[in-house]
Protein backbone atom coordinates (compact mmCIF):
# COMPACT_ATOMS: atom_id res chain seq x y z
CA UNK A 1 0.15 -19.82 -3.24
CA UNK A 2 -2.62 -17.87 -1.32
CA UNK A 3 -4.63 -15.57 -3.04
CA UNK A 4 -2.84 -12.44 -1.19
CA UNK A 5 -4.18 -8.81 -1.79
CA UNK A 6 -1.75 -7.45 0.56
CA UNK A 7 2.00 -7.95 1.85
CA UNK A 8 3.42 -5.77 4.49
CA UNK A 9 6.94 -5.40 5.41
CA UNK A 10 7.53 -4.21 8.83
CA UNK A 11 10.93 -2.92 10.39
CA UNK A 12 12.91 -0.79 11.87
CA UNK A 13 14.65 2.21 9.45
CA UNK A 14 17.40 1.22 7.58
CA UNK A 15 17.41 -2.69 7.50
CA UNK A 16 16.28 -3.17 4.40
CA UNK A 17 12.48 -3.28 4.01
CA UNK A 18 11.89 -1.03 0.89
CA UNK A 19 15.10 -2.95 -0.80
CA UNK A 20 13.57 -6.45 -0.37
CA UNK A 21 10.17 -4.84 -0.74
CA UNK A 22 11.64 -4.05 -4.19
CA UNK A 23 13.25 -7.12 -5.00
CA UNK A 24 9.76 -8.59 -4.45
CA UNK A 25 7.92 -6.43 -6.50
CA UNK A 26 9.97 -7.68 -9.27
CA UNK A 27 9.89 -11.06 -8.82
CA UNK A 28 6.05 -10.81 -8.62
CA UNK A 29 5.79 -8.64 -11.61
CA UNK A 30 8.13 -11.51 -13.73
CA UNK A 31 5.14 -14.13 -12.28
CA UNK A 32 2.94 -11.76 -13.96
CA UNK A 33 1.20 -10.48 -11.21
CA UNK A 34 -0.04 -7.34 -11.18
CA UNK A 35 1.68 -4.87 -8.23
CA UNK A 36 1.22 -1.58 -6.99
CA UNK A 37 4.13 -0.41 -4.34
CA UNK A 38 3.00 1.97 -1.84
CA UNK A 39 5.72 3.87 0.29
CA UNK A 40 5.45 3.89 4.23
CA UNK A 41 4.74 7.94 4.25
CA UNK A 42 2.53 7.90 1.15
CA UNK A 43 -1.16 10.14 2.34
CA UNK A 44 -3.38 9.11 1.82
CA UNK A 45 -2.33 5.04 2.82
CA UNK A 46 -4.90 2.43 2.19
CA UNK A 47 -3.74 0.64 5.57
CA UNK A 48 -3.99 3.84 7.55
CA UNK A 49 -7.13 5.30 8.73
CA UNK A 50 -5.97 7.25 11.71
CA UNK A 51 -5.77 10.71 9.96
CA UNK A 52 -8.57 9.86 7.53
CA UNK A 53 -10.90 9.04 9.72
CA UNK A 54 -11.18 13.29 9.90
CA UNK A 55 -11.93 13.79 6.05
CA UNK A 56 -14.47 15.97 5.20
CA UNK A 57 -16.68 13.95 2.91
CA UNK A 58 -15.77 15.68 -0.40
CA UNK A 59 -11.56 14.65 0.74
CA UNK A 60 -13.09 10.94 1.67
CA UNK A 61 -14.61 11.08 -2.17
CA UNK A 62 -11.12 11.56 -3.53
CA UNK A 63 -9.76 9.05 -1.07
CA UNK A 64 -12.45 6.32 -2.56
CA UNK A 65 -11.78 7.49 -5.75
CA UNK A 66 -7.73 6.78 -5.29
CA UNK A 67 -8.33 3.24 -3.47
CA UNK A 68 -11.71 2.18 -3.98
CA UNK A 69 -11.07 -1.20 -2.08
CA UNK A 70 -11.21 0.76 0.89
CA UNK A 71 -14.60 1.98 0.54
């Protein structure tokens, strides 16, 4: 298996992506891997820079502070 940091699942609404999304949270979790699940609409996302990209620096603090990957 790679050494993944990241799965996305992509879709249109209703067919199933935060189900499966779900399913494979568990299965990863039983593998004991460790998993965080991040919702589509969560703010601030750590795959979504559009809005952030506007942060004043003490917001972009807290941002680093709640994903400091993205830093």
């Amino acid at each position: 298996m790679y050494d993944t940091r990241l799965i996305i699942l992509e879709g249109l609404p209703s067919t199933g992506k935060s189900t499966n999304s779900d399913f494979l949270r568990m299965q990863l979790e039983r593998n004991d891997k460790k998993v965080k699940w991040i919702h589509e609409v969560a703010h601030p996302h750590p795959t979504s820079f559009f809005s952030e990209a506007c942060l004043r620096r003490s917001e972009y603090e807290i941002l680093l502070q709640s994903y400091p990957e993205a830093a």
